[in-house]
C-alpha atoms as a PDB file:
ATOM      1  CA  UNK A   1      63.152  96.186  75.008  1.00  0.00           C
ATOM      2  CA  UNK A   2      63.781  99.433  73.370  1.00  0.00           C
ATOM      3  CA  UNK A   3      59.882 100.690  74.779  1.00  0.00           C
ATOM      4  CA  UNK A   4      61.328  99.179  78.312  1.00  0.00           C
ATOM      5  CA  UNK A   5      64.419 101.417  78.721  1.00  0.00           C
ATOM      6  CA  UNK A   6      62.625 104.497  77.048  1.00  0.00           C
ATOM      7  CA  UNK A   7      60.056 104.287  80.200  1.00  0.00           C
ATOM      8  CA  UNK A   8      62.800 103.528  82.553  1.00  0.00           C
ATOM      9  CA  UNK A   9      64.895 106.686  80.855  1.00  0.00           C
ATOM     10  CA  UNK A  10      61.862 109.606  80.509  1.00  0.00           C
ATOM     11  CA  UNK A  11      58.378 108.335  80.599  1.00  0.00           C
ATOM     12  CA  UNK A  12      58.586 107.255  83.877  1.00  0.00           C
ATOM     13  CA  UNK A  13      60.484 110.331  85.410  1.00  0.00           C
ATOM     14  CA  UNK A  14      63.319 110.937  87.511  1.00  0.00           C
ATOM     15  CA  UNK A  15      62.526 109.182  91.279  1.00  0.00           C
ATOM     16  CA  UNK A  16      64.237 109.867  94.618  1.00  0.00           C
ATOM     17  CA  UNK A  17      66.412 107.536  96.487  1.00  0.00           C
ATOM     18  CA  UNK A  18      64.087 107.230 100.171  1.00  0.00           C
ATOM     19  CA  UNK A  19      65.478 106.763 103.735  1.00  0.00           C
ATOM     20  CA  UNK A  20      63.136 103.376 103.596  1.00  0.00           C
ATOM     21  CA  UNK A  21      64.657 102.418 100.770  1.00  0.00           C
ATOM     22  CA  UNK A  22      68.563 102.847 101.952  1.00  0.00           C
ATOM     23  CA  UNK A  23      67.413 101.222 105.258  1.00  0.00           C
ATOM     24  CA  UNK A  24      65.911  97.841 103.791  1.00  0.00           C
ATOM     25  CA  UNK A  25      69.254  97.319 102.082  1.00  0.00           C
ATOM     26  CA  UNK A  26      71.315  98.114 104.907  1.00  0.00           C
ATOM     27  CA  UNK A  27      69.218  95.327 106.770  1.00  0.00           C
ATOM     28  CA  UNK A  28      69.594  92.815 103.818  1.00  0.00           C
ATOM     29  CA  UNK A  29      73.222  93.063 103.610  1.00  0.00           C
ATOM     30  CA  UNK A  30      73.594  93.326 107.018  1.00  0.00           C
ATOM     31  CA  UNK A  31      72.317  89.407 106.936  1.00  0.00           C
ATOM     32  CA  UNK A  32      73.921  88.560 103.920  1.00  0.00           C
ATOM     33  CA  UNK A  33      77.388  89.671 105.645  1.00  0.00           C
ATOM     34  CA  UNK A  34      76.663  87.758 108.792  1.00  0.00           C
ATOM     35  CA  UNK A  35      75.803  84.723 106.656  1.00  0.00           C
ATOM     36  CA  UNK A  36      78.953  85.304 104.524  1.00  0.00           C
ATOM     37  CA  UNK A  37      81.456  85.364 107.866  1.00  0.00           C
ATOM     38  CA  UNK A  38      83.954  87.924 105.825  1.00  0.00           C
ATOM     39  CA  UNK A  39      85.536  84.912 104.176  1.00  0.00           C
ATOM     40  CA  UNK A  40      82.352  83.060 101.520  1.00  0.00           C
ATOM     41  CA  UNK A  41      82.337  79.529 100.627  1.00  0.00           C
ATOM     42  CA  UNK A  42      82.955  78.187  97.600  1.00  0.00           C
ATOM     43  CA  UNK A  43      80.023  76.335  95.384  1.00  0.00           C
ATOM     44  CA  UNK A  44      79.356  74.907  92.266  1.00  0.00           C
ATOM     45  CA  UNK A  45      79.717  76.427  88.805  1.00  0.00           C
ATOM     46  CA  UNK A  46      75.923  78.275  88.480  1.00  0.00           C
ATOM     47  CA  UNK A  47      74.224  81.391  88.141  1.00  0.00           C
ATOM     48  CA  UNK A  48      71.821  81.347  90.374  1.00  0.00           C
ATOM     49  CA  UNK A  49      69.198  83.747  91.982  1.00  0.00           C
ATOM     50  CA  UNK A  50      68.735  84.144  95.896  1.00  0.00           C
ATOM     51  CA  UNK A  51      65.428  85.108  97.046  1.00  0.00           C
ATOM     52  CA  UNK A  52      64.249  85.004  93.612  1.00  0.00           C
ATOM     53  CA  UNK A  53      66.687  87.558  92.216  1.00  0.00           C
ATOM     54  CA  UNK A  54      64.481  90.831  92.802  1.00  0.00           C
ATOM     55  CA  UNK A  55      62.105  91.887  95.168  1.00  0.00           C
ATOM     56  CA  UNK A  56      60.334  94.888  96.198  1.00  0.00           C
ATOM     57  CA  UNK A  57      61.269  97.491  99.497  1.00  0.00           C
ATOM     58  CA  UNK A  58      59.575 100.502 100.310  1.00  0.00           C
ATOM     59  CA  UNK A  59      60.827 102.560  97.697  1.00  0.00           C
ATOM     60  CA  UNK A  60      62.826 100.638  95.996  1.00  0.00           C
ATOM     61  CA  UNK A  61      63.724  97.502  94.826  1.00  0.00           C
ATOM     62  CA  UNK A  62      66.406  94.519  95.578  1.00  0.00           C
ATOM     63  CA  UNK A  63      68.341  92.354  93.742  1.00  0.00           C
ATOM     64  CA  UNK A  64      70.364  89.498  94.901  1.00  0.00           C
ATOM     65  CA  UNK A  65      72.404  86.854  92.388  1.00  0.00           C
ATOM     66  CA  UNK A  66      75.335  84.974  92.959  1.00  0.00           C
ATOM     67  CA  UNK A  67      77.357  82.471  90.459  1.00  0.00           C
ATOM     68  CA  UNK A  68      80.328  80.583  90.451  1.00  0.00           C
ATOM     69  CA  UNK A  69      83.160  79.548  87.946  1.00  0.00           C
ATOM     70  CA  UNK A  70      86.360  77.323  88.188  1.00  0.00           C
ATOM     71  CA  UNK A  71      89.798  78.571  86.636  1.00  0.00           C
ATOM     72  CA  UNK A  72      91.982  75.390  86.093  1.00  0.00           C
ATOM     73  CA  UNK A  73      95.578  76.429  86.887  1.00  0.00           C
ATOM     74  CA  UNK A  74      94.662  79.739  88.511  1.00  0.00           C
ATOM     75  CA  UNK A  75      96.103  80.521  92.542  1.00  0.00           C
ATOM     76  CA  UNK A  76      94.371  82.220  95.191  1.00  0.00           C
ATOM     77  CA  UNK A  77      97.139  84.486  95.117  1.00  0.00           C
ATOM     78  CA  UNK A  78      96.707  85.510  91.474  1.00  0.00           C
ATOM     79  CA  UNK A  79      92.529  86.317  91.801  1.00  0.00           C
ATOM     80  CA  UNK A  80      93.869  88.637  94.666  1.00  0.00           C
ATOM     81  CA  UNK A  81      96.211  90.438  93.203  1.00  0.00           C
ATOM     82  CA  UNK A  82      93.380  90.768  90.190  1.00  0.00           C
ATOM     83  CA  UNK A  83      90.712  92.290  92.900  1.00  0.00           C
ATOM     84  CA  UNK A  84      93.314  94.286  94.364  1.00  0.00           C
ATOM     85  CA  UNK A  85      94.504  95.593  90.733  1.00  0.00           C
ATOM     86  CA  UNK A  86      92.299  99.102  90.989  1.00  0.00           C
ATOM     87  CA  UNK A  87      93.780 101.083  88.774  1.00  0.00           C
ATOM     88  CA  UNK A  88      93.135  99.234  85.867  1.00  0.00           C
ATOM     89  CA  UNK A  89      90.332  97.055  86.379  1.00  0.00           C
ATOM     90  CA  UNK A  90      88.786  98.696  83.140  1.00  0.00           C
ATOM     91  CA  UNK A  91      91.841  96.509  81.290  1.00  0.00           C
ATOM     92  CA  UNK A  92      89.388  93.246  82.459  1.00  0.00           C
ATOM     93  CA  UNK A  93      86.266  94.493  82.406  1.00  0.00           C
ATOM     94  CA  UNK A  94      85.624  96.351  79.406  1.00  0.00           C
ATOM     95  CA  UNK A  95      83.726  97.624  78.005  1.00  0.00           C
ATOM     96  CA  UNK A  96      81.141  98.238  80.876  1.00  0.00           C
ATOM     97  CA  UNK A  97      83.817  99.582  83.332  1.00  0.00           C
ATOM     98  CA  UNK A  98      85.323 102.400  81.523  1.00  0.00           C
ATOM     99  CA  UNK A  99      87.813 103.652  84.371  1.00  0.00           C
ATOM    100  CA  UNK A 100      89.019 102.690  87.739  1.00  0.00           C
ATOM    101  CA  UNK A 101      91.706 104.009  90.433  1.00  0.00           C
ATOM    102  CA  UNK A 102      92.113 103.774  94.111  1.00  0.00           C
ATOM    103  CA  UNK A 103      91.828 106.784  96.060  1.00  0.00           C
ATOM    104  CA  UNK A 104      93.405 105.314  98.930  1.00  0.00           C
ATOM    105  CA  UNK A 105      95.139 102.033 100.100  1.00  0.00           C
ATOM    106  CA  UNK A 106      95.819 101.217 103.464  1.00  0.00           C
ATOM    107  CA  UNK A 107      96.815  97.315 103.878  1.00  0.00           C
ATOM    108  CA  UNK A 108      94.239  95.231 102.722  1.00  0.00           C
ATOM    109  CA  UNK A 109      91.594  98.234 102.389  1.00  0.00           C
ATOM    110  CA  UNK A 110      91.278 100.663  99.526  1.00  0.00           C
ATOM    111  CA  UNK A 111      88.969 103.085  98.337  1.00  0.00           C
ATOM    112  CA  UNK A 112      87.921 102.643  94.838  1.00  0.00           C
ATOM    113  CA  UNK A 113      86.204 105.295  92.232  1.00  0.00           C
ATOM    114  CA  UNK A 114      84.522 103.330  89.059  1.00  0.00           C
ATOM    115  CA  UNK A 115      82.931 104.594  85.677  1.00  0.00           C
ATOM    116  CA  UNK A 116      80.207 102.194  84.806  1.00  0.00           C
ATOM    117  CA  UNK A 117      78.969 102.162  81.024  1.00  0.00           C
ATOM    118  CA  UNK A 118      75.535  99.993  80.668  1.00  0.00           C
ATOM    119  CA  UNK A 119      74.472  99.413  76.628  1.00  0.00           C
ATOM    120  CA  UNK A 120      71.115  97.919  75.965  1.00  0.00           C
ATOM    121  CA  UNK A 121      69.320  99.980  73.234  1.00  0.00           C
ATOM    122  CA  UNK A 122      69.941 103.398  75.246  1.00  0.00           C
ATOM    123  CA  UNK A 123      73.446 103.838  77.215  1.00  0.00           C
ATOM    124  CA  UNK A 124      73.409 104.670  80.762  1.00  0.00           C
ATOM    125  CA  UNK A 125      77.003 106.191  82.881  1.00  0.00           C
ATOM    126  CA  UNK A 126      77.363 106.221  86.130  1.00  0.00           C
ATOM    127  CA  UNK A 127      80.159 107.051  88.696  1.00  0.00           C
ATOM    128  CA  UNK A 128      80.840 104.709  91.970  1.00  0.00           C
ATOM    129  CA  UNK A 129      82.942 104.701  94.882  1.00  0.00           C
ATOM    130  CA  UNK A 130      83.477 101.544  97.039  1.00  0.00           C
ATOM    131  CA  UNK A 131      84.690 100.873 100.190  1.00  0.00           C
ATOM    132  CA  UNK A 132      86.847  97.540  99.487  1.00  0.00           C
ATOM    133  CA  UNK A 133      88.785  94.547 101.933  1.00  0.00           C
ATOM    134  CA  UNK A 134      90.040  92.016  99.987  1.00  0.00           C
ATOM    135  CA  UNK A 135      92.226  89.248 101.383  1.00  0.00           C
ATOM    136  CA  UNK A 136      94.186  85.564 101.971  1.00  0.00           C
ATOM    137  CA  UNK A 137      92.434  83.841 104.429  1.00  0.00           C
ATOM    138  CA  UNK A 138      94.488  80.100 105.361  1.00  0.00           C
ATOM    139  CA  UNK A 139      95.611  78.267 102.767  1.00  0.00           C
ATOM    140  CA  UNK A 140      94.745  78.843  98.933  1.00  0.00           C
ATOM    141  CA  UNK A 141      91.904  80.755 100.048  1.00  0.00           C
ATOM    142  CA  UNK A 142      90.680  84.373 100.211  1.00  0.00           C
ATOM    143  CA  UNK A 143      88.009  87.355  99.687  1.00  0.00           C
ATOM    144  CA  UNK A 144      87.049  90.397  98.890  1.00  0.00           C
ATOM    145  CA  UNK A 145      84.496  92.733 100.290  1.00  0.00           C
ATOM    146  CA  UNK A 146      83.305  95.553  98.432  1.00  0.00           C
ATOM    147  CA  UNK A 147      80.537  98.314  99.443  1.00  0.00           C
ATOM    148  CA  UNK A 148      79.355 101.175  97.035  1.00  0.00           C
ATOM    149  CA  UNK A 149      79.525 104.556  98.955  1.00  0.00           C
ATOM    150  CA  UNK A 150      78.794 106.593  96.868  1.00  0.00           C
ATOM    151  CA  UNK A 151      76.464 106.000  93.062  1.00  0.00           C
ATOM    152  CA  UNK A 152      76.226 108.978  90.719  1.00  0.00           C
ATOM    153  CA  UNK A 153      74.518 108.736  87.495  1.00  0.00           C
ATOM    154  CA  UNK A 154      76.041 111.041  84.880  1.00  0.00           C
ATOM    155  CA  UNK A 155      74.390 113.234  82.248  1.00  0.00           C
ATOM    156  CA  UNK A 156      75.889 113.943  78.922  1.00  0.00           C
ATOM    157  CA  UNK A 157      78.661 112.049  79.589  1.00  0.00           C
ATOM    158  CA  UNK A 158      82.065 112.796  77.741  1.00  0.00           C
ATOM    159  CA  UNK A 159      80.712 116.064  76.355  1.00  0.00           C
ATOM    160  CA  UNK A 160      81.849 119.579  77.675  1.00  0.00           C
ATOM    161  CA  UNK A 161      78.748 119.730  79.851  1.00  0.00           C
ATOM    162  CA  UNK A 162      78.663 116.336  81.552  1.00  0.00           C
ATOM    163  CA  UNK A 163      77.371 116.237  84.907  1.00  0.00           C
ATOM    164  CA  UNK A 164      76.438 114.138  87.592  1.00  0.00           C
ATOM    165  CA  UNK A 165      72.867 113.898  88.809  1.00  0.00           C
ATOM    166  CA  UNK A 166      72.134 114.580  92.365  1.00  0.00           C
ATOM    167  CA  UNK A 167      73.097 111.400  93.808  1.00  0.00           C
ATOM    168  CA  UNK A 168      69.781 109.472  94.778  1.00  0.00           C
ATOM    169  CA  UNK A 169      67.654 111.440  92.560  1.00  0.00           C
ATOM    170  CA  UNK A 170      68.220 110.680  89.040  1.00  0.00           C
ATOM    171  CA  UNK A 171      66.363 107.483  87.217  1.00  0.00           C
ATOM    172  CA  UNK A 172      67.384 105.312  89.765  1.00  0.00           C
ATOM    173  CA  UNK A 173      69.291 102.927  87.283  1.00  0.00           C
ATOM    174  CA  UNK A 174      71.382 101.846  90.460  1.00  0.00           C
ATOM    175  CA  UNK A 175      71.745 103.348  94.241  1.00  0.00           C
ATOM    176  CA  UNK A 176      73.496 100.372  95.994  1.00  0.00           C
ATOM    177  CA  UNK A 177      75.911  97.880  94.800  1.00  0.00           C
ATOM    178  CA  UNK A 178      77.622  95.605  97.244  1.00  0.00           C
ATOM    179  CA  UNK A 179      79.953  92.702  95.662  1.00  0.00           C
ATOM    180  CA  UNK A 180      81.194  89.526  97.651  1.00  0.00           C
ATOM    181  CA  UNK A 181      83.816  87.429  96.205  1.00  0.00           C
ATOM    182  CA  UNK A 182      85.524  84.230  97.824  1.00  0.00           C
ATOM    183  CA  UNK A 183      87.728  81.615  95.897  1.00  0.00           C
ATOM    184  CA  UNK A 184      89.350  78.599  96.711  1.00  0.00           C
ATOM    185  CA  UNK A 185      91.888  76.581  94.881  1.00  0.00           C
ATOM    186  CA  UNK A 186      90.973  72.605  94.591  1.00  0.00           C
ATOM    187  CA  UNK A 187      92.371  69.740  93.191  1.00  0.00           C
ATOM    188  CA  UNK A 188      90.068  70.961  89.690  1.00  0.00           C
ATOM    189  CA  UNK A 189      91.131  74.294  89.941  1.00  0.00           C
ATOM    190  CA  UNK A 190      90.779  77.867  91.406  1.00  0.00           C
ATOM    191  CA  UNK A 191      86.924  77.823  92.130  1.00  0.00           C
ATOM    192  CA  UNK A 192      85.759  81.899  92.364  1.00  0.00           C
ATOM    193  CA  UNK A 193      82.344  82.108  93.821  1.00  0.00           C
ATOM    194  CA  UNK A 194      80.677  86.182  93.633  1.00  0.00           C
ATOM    195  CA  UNK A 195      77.514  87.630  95.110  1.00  0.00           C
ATOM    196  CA  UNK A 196      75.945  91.289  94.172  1.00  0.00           C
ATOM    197  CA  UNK A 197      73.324  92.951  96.322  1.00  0.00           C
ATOM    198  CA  UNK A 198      71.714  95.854  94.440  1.00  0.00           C
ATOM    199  CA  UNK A 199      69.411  98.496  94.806  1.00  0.00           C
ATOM    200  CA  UNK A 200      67.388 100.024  92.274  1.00  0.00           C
ATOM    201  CA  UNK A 201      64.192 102.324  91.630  1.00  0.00           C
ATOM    202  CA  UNK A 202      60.774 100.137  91.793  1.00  0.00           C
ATOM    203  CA  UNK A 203      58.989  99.531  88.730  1.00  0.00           C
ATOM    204  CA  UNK A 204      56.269 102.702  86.946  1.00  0.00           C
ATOM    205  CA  UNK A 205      52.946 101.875  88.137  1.00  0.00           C
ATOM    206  CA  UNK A 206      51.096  99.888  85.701  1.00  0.00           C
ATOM    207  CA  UNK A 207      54.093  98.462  83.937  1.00  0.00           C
ATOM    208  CA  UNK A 208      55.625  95.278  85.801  1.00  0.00           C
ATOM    209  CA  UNK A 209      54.110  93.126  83.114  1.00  0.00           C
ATOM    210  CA  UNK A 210      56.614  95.042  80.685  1.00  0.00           C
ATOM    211  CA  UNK A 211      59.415  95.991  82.643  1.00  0.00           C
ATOM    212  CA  UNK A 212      59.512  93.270  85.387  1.00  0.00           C
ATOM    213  CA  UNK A 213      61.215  90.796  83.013  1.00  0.00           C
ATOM    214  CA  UNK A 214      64.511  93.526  82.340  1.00  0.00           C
ATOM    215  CA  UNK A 215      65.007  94.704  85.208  1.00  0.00           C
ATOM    216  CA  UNK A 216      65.286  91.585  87.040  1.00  0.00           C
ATOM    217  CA  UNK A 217      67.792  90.971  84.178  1.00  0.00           C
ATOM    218  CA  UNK A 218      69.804  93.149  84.006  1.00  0.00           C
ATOM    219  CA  UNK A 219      71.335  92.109  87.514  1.00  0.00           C
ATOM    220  CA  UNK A 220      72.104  88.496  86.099  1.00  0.00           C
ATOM    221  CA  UNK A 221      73.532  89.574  83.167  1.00  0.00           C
ATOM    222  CA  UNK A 222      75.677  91.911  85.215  1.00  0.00           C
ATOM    223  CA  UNK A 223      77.052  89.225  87.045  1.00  0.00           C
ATOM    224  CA  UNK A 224      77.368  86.392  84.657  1.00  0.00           C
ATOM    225  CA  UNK A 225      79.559  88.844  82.457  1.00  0.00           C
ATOM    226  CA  UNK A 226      81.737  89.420  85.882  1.00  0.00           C
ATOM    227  CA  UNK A 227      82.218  86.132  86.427  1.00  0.00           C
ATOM    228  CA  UNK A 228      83.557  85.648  82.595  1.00  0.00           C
ATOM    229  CA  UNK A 229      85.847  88.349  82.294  1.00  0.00           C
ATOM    230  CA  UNK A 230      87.600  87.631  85.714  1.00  0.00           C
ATOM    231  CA  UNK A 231      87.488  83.794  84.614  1.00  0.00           C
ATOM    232  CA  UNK A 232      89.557  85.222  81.432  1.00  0.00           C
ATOM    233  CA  UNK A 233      91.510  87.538  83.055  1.00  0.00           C
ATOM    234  CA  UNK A 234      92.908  84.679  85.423  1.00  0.00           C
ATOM    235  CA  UNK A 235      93.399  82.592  82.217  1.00  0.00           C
ATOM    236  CA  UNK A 236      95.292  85.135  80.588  1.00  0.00           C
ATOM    237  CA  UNK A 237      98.086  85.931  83.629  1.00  0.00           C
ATOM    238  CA  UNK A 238      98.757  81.997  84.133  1.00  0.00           C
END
């Protein structure tokens, strides 16, 4: 692991976020969102990948996971006002969001700016900004929609000279992050359903046998600790 990240962090070298790249994610999600409707469906509890979790683009490459959970005693109207919660969303997610707050709200749409904090041997920081729409959408059911704008990844961070890399040319850690939640409430219980679509750098020549396994990781792991910490966070404001 620790060889893995030290590749991914300096061996490898900083790589450059390509038109092709931004384009074959655009196109994915663009299918993903047709499939999706705006409102999701809710499924079984799993972690599952779609398309086999990662793939390569030109330039780049994809990840796709979704998962699933059920709340007993949770409302539809208590996961919304959770998604909608912006400026402290680093209260449930901690410790890999670090901050949140909305830069603008205008009905059911906000603006969002994120600090990310990723630990596995090295630490890597990165600012976000999403375009969000979350939702009720008949009864006991809604969504949420959320689109990363902008992904910076930040140097030195916390220290006088922190900085943020120009945005698509850093390590590549993560470019695009699109979220889609949808939840239900059933005779069980509030059943939350999530998928990510990410985009990351492709993998070093001559090193998928080594870094392959992580990075298609990392995504899951991303997700299935999403999934828990809303699943607690519901728990805890019953």
């Amino acid at each position: 692991m620790a060889a893995v990240l030290v590749v991914l962090a300096g061996g490898a070298g900083a790589v450059r976020l390509t038109a092709e790249a931004v384009r074959a994610f655009d196109s994915y999600v663009s299918t993903v969102e047709g499939r999706l409707g705006g409102e999701g469906k809710p499924g079984a509890v799993r972690i599952e990948a779609v398309n086999g979790g990662s793939w390569a683009v030109p330039g780049g490459l994809m990840h796709h996971w979704r998962g699933a959970a059920l709340v007993r005693g949770a409302t539809a109207a208590e996961m919304l006002a959770l998604l909608r919660d912006s400026d402290h969303l680093d209260r449930y997610y901690a410790p890999e969001v670090v901050s949140s707050r909305a830069l603008k709200v205008n009905g059911d749409a906000a603006e969002i700016a994120m600090r990310f904090r990723k630990q596995k041997v090295i630490t890597v920081v990165l600012d976000a900004e999403f375009d969000t729409r979350a939702g009720l959408v008949g009864s006991g059911r809604g969504y949420s929609i959320s689109r990363s704008t902008h992904v910076w990844q930040v140097d030195r961070p916390g220290l006088a000279k922190e900085r943020r890399e120009p945005e698509g040319d850093d390590d590549g850690y993560l470019w695009r992050l699109n979220s889609y939640w949808s939840f239900a409430e059933t005779a069980e219980g509030l059943v939350i359903e999530c998928e990510a679509v990410s985009l990351t750098r492709d993998v070093p020549a001559g090193l998928g046998w080594l870094v392959n396994p992580v990075i298609q990781a990392l995504p899951r792991e991303s997700l299935e600790f999403t999934l828990k910490a809303t699943k607690k966070a519901l728990e805890v404001r019953k």
